[in-house]
PDB file of N, CA and C in Angstrom:
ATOM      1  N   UNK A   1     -10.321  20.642  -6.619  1.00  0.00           N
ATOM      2  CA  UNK A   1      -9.708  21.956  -6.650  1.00  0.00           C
ATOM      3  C   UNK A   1      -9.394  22.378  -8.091  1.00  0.00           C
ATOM      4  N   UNK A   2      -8.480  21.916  -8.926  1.00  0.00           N
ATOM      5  CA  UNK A   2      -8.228  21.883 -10.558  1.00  0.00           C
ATOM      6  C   UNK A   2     -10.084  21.935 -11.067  1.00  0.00           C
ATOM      7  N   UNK A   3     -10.823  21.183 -10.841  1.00  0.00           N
ATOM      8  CA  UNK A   3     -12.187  21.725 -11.382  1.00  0.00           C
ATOM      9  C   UNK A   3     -12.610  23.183 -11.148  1.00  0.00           C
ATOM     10  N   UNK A   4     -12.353  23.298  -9.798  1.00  0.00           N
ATOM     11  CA  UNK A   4     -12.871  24.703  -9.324  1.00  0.00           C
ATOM     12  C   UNK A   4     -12.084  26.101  -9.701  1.00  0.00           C
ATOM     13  N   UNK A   5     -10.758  25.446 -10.208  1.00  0.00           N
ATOM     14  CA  UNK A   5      -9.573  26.599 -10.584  1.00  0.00           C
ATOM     15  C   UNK A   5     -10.294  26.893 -12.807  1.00  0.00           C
ATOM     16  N   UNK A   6     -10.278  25.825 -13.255  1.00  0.00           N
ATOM     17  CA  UNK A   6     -10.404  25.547 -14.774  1.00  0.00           C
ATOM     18  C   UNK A   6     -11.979  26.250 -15.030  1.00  0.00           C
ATOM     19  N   UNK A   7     -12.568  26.146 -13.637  1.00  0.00           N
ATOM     20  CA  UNK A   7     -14.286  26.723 -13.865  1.00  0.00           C
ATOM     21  C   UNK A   7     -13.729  28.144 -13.659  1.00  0.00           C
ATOM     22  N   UNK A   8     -13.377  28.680 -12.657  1.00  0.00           N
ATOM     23  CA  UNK A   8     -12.574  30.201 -12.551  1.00  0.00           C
ATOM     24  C   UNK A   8     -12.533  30.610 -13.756  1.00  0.00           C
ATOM     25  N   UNK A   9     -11.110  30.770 -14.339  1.00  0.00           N
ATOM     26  CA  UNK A   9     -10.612  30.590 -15.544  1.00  0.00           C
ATOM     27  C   UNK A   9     -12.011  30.897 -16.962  1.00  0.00           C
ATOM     28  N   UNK A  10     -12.678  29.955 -16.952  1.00  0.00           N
ATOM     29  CA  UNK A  10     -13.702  30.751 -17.852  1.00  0.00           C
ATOM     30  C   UNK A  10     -14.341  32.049 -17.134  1.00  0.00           C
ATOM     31  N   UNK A  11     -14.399  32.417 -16.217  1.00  0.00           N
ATOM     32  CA  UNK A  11     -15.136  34.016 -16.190  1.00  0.00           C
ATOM     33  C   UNK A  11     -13.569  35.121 -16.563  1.00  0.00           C
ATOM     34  N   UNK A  12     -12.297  34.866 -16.993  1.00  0.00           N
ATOM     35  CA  UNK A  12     -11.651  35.606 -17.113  1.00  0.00           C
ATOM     36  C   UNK A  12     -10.769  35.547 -18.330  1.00  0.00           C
ATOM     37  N   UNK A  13     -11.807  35.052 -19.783  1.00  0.00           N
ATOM     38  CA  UNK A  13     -11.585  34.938 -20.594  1.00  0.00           C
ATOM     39  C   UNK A  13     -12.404  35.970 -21.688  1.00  0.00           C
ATOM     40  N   UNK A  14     -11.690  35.971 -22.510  1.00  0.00           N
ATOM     41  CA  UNK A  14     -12.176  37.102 -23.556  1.00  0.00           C
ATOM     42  C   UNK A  14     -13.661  36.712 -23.766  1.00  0.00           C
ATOM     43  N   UNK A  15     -14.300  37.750 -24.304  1.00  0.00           N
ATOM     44  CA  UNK A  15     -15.909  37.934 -24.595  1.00  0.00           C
ATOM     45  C   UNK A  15     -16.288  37.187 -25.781  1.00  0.00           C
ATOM     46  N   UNK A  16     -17.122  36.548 -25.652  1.00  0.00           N
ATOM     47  CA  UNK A  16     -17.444  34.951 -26.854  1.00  0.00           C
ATOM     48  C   UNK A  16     -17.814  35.355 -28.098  1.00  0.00           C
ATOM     49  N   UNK A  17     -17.453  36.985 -28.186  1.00  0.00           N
ATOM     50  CA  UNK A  17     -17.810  37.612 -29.505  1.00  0.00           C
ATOM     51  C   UNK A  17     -16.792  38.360 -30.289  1.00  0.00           C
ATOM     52  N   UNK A  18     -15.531  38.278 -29.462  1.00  0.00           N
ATOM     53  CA  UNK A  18     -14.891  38.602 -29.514  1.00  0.00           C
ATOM     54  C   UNK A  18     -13.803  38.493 -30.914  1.00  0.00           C
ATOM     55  N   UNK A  19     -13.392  37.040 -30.825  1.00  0.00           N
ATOM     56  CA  UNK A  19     -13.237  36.573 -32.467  1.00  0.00           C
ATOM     57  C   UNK A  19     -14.127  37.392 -33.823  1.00  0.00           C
ATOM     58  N   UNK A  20     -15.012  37.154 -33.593  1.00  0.00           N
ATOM     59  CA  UNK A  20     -16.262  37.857 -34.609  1.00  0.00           C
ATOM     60  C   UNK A  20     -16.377  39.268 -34.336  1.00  0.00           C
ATOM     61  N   UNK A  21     -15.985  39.910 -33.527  1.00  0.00           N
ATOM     62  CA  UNK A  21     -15.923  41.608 -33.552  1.00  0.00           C
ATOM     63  C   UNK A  21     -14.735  41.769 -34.354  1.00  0.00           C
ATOM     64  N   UNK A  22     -13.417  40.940 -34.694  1.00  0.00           N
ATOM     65  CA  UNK A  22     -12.601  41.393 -35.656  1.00  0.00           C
ATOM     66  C   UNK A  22     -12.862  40.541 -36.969  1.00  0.00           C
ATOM     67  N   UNK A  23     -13.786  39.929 -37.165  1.00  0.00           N
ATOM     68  CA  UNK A  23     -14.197  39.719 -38.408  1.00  0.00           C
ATOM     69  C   UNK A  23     -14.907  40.760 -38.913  1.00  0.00           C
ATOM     70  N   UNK A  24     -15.821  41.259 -37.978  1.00  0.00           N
ATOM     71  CA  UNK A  24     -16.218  42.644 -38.319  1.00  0.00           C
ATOM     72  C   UNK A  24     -15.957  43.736 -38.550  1.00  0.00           C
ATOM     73  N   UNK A  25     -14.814  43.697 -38.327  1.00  0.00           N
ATOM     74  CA  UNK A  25     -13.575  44.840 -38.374  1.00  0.00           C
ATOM     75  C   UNK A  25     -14.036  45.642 -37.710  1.00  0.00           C
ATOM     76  N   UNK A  26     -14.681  45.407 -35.869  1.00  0.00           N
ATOM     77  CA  UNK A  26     -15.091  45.973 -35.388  1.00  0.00           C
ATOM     78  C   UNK A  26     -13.863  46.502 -34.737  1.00  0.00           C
ATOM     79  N   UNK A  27     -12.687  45.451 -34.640  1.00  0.00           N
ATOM     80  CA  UNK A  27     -11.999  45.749 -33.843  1.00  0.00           C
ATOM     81  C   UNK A  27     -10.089  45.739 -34.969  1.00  0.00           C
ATOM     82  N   UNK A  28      -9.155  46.104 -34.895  1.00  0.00           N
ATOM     83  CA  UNK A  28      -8.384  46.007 -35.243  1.00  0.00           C
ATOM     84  C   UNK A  28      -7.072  44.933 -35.549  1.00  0.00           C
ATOM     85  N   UNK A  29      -7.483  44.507 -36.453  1.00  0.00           N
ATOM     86  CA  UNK A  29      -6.874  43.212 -36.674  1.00  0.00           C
ATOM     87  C   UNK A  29      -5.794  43.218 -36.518  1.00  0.00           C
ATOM     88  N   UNK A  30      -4.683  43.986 -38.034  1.00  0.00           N
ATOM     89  CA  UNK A  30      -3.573  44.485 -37.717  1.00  0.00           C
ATOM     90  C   UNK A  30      -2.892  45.032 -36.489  1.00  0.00           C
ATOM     91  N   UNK A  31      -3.226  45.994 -35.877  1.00  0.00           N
ATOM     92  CA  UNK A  31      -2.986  46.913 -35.034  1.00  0.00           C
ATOM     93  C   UNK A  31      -2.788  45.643 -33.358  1.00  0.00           C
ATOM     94  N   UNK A  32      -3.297  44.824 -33.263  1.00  0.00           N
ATOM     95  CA  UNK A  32      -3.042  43.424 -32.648  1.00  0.00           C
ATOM     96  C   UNK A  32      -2.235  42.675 -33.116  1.00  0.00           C
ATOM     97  N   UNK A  33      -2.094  42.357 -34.050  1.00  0.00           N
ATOM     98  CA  UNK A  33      -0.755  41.587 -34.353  1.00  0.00           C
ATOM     99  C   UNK A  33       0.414  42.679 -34.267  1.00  0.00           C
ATOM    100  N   UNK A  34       0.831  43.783 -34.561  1.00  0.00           N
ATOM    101  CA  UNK A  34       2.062  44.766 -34.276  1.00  0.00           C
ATOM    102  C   UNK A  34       2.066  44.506 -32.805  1.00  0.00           C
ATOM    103  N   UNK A  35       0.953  44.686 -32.302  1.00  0.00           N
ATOM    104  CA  UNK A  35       0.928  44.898 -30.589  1.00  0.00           C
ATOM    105  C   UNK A  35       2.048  43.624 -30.405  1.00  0.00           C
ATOM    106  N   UNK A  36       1.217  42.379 -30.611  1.00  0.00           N
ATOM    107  CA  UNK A  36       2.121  41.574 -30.031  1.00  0.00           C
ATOM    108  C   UNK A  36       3.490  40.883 -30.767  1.00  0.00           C
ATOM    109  N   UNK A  37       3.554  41.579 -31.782  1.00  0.00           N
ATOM    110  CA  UNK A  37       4.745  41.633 -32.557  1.00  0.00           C
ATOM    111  C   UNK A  37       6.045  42.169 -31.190  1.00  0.00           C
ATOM    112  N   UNK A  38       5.728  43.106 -30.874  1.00  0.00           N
ATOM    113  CA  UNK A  38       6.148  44.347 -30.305  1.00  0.00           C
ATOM    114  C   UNK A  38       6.669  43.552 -28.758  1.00  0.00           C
ATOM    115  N   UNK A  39       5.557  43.312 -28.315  1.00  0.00           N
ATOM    116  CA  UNK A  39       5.417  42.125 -27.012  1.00  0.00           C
ATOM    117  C   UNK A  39       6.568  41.192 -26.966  1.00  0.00           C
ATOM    118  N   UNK A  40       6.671  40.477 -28.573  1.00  0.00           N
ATOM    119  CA  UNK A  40       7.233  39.408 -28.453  1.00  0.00           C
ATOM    120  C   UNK A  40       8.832  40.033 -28.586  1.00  0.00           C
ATOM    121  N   UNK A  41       9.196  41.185 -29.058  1.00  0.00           N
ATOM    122  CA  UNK A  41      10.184  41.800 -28.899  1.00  0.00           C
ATOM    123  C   UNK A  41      10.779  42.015 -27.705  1.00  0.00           C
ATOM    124  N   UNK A  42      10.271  42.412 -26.543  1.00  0.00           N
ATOM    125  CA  UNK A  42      10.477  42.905 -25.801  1.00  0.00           C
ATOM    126  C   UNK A  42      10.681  41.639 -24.757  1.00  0.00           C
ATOM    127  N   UNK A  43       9.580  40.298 -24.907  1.00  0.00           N
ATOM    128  CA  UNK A  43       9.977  39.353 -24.507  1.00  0.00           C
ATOM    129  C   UNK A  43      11.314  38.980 -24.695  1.00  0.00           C
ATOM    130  N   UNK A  44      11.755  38.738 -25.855  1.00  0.00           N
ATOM    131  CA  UNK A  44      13.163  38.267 -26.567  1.00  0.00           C
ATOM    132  C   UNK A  44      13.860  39.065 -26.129  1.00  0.00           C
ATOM    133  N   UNK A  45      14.491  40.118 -25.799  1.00  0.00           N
ATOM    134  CA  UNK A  45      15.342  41.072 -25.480  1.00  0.00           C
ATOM    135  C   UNK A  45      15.266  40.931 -24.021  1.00  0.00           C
ATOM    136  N   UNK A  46      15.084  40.663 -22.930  1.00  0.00           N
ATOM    137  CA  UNK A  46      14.781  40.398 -21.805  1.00  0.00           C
ATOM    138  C   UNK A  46      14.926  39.035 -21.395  1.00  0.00           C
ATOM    139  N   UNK A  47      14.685  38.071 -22.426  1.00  0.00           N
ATOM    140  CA  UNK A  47      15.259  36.347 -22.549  1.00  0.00           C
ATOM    141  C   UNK A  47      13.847  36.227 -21.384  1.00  0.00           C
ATOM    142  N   UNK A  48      12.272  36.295 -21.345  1.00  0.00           N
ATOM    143  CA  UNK A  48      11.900  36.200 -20.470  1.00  0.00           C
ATOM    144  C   UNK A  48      10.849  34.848 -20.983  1.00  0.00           C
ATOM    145  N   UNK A  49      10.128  33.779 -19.912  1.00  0.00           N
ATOM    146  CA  UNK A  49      10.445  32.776 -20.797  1.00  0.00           C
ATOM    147  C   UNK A  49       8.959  33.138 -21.320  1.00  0.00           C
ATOM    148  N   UNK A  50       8.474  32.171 -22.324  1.00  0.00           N
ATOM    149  CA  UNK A  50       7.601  31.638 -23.041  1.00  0.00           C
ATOM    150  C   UNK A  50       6.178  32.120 -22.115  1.00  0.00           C
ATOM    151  N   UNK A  51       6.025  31.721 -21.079  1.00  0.00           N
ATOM    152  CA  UNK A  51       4.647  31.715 -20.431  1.00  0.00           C
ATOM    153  C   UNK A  51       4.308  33.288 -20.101  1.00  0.00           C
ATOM    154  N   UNK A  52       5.297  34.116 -20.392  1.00  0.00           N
ATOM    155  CA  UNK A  52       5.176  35.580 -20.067  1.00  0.00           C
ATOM    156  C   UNK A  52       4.456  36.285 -21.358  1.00  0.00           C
ATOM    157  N   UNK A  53       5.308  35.786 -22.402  1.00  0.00           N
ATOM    158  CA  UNK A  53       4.507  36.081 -23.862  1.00  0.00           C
ATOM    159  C   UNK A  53       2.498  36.153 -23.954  1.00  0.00           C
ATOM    160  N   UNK A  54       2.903  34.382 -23.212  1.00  0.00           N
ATOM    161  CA  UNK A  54       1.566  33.957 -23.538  1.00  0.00           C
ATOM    162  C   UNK A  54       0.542  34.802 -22.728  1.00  0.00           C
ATOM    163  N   UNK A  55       0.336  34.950 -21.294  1.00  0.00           N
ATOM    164  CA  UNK A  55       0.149  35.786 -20.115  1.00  0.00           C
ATOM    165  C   UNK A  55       0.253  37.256 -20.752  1.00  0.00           C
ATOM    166  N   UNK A  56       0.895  37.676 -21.561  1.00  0.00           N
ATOM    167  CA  UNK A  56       0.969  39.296 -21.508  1.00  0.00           C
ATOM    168  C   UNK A  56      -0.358  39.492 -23.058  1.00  0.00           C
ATOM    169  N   UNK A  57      -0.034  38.427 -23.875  1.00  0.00           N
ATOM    170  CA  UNK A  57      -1.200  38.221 -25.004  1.00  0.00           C
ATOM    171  C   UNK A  57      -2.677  37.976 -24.864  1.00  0.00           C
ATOM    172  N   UNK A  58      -2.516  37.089 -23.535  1.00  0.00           N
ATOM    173  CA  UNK A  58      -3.660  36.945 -22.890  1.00  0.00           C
ATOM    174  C   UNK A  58      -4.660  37.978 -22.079  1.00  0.00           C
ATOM    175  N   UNK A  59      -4.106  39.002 -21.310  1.00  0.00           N
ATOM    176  CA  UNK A  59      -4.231  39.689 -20.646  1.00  0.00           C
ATOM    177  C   UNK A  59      -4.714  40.908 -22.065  1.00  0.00           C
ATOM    178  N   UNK A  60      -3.955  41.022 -22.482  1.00  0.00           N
ATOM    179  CA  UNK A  60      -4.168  42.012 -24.052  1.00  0.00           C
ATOM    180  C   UNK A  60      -5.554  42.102 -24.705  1.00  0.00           C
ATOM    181  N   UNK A  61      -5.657  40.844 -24.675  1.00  0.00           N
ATOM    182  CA  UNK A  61      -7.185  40.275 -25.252  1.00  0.00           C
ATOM    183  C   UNK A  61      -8.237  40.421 -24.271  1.00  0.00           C
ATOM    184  N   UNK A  62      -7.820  40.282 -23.380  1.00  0.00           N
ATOM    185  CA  UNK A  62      -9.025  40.094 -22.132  1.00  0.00           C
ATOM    186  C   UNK A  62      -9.249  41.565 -21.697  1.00  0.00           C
ATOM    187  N   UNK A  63      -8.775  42.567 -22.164  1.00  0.00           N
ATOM    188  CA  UNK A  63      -9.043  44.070 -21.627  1.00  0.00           C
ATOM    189  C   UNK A  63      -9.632  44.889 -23.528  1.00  0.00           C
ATOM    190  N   UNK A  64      -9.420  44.520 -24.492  1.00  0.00           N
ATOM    191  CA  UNK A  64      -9.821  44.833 -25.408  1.00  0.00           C
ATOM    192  C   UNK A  64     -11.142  44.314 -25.553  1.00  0.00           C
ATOM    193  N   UNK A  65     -11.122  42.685 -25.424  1.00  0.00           N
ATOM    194  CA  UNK A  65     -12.532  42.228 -25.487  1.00  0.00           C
ATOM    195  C   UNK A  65     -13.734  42.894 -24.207  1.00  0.00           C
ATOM    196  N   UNK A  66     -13.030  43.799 -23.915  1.00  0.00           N
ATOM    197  CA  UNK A  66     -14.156  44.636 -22.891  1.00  0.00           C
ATOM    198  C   UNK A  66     -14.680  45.879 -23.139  1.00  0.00           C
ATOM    199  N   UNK A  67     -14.217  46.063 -24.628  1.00  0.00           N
ATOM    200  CA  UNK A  67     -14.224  47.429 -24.801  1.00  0.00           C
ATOM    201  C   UNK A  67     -15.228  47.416 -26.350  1.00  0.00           C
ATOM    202  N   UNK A  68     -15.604  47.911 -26.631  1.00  0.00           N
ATOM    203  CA  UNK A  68     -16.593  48.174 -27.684  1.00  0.00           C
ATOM    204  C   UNK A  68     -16.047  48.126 -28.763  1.00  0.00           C
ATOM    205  N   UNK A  69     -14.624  49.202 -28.820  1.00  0.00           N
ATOM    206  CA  UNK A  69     -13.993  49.617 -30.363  1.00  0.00           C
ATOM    207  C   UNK A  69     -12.310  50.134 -29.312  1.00  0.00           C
ATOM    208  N   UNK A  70     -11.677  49.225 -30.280  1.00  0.00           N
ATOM    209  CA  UNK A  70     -10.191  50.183 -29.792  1.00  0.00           C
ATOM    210  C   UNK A  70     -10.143  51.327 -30.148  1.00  0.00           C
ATOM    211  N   UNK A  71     -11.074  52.354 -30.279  1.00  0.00           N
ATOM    212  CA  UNK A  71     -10.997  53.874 -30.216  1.00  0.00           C
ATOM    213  C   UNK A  71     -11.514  54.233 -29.158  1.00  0.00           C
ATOM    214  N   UNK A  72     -12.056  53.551 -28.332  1.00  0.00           N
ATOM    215  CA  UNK A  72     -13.150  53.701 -27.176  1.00  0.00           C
ATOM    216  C   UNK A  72     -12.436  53.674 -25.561  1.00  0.00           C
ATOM    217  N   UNK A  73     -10.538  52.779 -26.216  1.00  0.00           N
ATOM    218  CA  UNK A  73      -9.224  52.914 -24.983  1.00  0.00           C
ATOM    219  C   UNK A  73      -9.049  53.965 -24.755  1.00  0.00           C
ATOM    220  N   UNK A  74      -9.146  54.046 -23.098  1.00  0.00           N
ATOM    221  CA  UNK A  74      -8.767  55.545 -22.709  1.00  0.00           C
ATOM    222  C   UNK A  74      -7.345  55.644 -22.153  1.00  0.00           C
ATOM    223  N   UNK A  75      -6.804  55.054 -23.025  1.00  0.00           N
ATOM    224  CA  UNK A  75      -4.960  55.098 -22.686  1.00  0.00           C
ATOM    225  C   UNK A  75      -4.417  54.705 -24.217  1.00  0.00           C
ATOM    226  N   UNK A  76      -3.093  55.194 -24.010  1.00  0.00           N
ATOM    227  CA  UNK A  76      -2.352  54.481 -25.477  1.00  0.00           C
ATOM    228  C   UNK A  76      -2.610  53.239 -25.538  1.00  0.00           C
ATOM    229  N   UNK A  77      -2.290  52.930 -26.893  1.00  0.00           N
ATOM    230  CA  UNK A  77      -1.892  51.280 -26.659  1.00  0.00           C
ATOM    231  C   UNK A  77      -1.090  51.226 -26.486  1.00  0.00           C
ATOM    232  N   UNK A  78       0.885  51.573 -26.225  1.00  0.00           N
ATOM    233  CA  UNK A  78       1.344  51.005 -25.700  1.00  0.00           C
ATOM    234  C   UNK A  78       1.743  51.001 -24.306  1.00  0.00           C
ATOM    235  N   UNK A  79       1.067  52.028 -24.010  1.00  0.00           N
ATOM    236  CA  UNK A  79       0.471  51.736 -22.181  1.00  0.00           C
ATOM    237  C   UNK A  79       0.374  50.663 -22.041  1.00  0.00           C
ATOM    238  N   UNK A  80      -0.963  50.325 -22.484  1.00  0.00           N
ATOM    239  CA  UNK A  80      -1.943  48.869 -22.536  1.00  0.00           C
ATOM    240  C   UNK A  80      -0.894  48.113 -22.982  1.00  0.00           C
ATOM    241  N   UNK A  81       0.087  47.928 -23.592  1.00  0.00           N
ATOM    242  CA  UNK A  81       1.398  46.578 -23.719  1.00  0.00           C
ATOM    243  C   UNK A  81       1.889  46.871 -22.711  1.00  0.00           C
ATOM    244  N   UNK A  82       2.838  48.158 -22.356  1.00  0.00           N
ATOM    245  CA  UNK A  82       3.339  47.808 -21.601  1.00  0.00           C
ATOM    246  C   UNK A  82       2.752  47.116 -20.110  1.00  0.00           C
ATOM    247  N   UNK A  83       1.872  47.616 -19.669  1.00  0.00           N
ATOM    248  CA  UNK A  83       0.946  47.160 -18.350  1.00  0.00           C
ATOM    249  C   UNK A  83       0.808  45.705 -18.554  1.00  0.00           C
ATOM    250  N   UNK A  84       0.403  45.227 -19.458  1.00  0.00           N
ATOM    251  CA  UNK A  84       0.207  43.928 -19.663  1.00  0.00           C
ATOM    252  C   UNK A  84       1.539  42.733 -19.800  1.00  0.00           C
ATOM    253  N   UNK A  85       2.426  43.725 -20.335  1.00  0.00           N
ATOM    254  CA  UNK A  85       3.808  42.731 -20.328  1.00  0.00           C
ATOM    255  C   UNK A  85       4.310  42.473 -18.674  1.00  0.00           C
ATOM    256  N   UNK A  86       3.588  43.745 -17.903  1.00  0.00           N
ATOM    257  CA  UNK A  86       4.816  44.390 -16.535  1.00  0.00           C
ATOM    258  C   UNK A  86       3.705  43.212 -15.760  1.00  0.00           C
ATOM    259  N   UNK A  87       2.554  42.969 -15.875  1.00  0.00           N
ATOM    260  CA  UNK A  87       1.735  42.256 -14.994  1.00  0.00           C
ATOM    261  C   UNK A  87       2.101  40.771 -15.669  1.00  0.00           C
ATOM    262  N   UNK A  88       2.921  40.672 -16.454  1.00  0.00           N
ATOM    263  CA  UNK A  88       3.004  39.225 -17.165  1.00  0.00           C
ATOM    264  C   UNK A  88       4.035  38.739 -16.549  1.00  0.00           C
ATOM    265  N   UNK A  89       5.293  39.517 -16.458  1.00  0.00           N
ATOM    266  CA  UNK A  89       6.543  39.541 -15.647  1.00  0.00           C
ATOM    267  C   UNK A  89       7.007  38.900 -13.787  1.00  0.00           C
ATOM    268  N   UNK A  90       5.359  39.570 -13.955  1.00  0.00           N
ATOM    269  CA  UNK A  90       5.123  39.185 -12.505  1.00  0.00           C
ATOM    270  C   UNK A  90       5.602  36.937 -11.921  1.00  0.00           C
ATOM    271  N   UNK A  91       5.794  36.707 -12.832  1.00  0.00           N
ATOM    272  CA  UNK A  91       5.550  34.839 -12.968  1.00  0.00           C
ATOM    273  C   UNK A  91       6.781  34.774 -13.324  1.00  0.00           C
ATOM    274  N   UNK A  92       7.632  35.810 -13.617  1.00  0.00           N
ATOM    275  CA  UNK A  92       9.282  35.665 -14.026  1.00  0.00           C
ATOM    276  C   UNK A  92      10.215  35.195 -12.625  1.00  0.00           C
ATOM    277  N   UNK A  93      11.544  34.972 -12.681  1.00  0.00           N
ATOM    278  CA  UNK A  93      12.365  34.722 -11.291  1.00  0.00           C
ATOM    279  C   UNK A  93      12.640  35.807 -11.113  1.00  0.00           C
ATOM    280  N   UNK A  94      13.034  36.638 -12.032  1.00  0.00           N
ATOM    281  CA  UNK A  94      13.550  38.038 -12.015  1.00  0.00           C
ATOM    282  C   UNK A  94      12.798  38.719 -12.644  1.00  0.00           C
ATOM    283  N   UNK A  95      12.401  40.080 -11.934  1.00  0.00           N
ATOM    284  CA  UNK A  95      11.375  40.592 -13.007  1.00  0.00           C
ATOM    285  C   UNK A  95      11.998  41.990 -13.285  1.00  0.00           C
ATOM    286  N   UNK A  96      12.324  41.676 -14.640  1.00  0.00           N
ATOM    287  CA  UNK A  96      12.876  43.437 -15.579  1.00  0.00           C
ATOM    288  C   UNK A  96      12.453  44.451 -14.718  1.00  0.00           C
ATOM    289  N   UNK A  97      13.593  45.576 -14.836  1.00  0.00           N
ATOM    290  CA  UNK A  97      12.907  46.966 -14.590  1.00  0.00           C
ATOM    291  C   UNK A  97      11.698  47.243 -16.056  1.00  0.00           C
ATOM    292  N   UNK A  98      11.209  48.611 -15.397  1.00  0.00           N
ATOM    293  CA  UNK A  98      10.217  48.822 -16.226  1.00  0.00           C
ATOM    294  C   UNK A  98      10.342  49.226 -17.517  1.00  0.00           C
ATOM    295  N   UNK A  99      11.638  50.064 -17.363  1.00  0.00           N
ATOM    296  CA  UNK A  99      12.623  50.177 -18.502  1.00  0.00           C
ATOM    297  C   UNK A  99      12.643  49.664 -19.258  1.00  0.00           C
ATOM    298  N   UNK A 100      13.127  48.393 -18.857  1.00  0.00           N
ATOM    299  CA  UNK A 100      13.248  46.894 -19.978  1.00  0.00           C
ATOM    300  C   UNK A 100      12.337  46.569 -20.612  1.00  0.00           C
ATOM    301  N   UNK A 101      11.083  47.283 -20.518  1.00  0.00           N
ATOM    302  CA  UNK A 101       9.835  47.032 -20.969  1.00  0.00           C
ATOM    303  C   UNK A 101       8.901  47.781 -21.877  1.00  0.00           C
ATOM    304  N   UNK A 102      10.035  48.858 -22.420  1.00  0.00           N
ATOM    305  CA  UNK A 102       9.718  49.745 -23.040  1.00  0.00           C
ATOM    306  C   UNK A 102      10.864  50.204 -24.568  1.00  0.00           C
ATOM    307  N   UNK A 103      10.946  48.587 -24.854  1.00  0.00           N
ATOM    308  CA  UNK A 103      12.328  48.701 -26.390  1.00  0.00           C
ATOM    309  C   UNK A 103      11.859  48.686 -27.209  1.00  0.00           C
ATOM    310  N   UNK A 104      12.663  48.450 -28.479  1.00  0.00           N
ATOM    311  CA  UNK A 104      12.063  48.075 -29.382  1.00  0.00           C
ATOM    312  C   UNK A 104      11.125  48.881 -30.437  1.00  0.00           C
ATOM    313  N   UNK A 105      11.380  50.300 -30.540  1.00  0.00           N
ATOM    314  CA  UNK A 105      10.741  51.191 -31.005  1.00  0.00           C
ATOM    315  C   UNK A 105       9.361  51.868 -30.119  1.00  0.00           C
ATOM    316  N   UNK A 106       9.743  51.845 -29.094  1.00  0.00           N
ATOM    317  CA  UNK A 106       8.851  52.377 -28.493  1.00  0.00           C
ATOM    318  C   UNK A 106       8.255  53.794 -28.657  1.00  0.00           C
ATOM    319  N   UNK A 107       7.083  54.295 -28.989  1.00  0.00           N
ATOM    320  CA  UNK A 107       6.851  55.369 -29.009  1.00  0.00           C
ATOM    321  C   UNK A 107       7.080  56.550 -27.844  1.00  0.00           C
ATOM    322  N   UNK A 108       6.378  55.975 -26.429  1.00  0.00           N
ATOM    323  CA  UNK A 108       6.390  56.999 -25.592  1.00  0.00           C
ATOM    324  C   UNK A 108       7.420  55.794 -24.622  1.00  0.00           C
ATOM    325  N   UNK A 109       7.903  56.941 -23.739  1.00  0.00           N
ATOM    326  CA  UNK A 109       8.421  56.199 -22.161  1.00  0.00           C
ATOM    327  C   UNK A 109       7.923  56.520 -21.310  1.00  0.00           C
ATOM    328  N   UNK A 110       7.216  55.459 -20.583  1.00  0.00           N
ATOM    329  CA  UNK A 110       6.291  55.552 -19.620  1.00  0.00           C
ATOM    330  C   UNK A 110       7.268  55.676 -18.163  1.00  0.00           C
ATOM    331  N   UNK A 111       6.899  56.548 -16.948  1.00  0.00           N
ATOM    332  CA  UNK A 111       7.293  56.625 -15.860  1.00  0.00           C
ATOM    333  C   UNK A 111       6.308  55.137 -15.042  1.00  0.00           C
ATOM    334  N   UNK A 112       7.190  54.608 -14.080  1.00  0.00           N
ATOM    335  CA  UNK A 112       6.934  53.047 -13.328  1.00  0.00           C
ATOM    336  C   UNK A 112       5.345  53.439 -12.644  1.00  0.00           C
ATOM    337  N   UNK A 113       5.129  54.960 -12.357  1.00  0.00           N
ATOM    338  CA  UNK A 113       3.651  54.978 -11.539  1.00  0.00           C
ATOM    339  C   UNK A 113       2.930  55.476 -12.345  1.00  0.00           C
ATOM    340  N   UNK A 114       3.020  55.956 -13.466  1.00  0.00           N
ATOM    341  CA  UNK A 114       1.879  55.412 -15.028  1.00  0.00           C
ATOM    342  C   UNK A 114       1.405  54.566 -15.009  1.00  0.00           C
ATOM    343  N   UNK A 115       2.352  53.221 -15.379  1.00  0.00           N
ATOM    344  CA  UNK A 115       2.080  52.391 -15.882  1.00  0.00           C
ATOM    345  C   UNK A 115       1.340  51.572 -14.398  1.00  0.00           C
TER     346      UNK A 115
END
């Protein structure tokens, strides 16, 4: 079963070119690290643990590496954080309002059936 779960798991991992599309500056180097700068804020302020970070970073990567050029997102990016933090949350005991998920200098405030 753990074989068949760890084989899963590779079809829902970032695109194997992915690394090398931001060497190319195909994709936005900076503008990913603020993201999860931002993430990890919002983690900390919420006290939510460790595996939510990782899960919401993960998820981050795995919807960018699908996309050609982060100009090519047809949503904000911090849509795309927040969605990704709120689906990360999901593995919490308690899971923040949506609210809680939107600190930290947030640009826009997203309504719960946006996001």
């Amino acid at each position: 079963m753990i074989s068949l779960l760890v084989q899963k798991e590779k079809e829902h991992l970032p695109r194997e070119d992915y690394v090398e599309r931001y060497l190319n500056l195909d994709l936005d180097l900076a503008a990913r690290q603020e993201a999860i700068s931002w993430m990890n804020k919002v983690q900390a302020h919420n006290n939510l643990r460790p595996l939510t970070a990782y899960l919401s970073v993960n998820y981050l990567d795995r919807f960018l590496s699908s996309y050609q050029s982060q100009q090519g997102i047809g949503c904000p990016l911090q849509l795309l954080l927040v969605a990704c933090l709120s689906l990360a949350t999901k593995m919490e005991d308690k899971v923040p309002p949506l609210t809680d998920l939107q600190i930290g200098g947030a640009k826009f405030d997203f309504e719960a059936q946006t996001i």
